[in-house]
C-alpha atoms as a PDB file:
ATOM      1  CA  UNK A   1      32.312 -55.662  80.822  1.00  0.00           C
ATOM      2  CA  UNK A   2      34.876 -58.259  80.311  1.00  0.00           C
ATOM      3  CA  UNK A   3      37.752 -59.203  83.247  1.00  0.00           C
ATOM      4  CA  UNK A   4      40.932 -60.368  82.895  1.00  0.00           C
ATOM      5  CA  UNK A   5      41.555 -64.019  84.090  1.00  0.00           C
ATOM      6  CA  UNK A   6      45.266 -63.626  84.821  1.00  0.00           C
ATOM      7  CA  UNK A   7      44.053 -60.298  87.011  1.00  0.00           C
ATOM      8  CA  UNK A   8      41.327 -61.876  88.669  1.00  0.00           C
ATOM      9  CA  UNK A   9      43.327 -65.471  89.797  1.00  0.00           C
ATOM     10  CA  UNK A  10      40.755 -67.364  87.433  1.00  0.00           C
ATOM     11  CA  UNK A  11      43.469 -68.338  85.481  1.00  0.00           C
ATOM     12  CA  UNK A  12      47.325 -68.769  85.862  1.00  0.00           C
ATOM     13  CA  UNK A  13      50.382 -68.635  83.608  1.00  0.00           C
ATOM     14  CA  UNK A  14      52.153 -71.992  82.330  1.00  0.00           C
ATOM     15  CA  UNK A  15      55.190 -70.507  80.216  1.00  0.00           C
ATOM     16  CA  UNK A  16      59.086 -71.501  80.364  1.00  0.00           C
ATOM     17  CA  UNK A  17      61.657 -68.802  79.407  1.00  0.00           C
ATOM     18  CA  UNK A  18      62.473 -69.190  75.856  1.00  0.00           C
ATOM     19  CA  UNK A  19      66.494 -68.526  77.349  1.00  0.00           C
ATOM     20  CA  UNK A  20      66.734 -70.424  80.289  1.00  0.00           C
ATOM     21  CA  UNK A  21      63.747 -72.934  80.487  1.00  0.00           C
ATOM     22  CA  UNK A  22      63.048 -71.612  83.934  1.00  0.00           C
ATOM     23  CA  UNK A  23      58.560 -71.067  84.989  1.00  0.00           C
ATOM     24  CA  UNK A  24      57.968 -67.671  83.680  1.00  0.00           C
ATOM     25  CA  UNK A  25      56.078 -65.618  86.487  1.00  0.00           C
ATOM     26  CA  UNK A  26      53.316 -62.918  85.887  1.00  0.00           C
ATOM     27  CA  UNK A  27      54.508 -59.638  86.648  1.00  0.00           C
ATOM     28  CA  UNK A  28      51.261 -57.990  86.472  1.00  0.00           C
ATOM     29  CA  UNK A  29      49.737 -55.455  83.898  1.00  0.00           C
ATOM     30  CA  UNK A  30      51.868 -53.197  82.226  1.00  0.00           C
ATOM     31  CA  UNK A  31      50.436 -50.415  83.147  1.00  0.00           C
ATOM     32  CA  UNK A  32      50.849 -51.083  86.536  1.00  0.00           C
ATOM     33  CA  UNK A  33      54.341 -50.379  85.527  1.00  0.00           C
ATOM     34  CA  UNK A  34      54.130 -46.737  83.544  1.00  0.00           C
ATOM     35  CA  UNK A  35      51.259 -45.634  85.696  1.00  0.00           C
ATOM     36  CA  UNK A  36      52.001 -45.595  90.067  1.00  0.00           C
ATOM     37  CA  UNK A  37      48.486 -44.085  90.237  1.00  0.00           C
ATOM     38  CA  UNK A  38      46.966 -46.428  87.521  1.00  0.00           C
ATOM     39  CA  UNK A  39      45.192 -48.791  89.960  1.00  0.00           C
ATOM     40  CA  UNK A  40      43.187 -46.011  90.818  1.00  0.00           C
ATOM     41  CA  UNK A  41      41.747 -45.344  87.774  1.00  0.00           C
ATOM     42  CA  UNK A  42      38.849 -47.418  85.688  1.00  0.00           C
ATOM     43  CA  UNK A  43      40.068 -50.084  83.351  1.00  0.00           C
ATOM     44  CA  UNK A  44      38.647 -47.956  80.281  1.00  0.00           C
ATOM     45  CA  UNK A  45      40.744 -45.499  81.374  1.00  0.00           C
ATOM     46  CA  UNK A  46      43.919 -47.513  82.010  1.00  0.00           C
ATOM     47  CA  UNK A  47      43.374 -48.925  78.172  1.00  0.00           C
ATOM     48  CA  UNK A  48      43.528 -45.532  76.794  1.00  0.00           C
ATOM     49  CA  UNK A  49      47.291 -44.847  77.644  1.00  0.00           C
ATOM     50  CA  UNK A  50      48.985 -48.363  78.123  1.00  0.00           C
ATOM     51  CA  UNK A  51      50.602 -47.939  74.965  1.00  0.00           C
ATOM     52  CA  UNK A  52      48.981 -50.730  72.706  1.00  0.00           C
ATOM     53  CA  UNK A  53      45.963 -49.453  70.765  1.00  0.00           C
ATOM     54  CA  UNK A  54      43.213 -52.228  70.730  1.00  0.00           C
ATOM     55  CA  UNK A  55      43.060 -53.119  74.465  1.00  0.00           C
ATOM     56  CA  UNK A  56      39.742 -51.275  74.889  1.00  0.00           C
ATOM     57  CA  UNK A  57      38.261 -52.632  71.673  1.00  0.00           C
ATOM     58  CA  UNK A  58      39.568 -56.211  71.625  1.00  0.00           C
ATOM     59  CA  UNK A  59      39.096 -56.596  75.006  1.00  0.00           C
ATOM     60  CA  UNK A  60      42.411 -57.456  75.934  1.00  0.00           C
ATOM     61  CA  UNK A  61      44.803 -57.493  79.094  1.00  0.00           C
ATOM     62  CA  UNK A  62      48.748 -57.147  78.424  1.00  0.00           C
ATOM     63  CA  UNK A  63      50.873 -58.915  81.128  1.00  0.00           C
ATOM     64  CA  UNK A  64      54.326 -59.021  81.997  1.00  0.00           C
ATOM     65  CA  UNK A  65      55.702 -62.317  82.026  1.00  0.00           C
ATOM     66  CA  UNK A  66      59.378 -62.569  84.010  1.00  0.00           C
ATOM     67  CA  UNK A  67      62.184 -64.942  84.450  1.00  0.00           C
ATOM     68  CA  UNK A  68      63.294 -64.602  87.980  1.00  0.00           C
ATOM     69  CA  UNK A  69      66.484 -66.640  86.894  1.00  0.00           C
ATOM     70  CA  UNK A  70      67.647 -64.571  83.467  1.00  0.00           C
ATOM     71  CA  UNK A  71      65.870 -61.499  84.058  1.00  0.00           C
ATOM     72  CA  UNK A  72      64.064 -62.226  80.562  1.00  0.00           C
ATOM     73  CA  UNK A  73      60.812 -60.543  80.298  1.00  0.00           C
ATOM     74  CA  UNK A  74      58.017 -60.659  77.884  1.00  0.00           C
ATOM     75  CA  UNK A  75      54.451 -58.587  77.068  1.00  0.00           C
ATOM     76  CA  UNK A  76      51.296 -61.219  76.955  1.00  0.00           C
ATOM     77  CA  UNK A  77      48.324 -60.436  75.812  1.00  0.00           C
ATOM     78  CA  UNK A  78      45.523 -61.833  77.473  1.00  0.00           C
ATOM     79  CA  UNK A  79      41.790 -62.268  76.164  1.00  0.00           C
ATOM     80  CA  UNK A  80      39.242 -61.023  78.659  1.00  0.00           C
ATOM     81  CA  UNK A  81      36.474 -62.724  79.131  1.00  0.00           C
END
């Protein structure tokens, strides 16, 4: 099973906001966001209703990325590994 770097703080986020030029922070997983009870559940399951969907099969992790100055916000997607 693959893991997400961004998730598991092997890896970190080096984006500027495309308005402001501020450090873009990573809000998480989205569906940490449409799910309060998500974390409980297996990341198969998770995949299966985070609204994109290839998660499961392409092995991949969508992020929130946020611009504490603008408010700007943007969905990454991030390649397990």
């Amino acid at each position: 099973m693959a893991i997400c770097p961004l998730c598991n703080a092997l890896e970190k986020v080096s984006m500027d906001c495309p308005t402001c030029n501020s450090p873009l922070q990573d809000g998480g997983k989205v569906a940490d966001y449409s799910d309060p009870y998500g974390h409980y559940n297996d990341e198969n399951t998770i995949k299966l209703f985070d609204g994109y969907p290839n998660t499961a099969k392409d092995e991949i992790c969508p992020h929130i990325l946020v611009c504490k100055e603008c408010s700007f916000e943007r969905v990454l997607f991030i390649q397990e590994q």
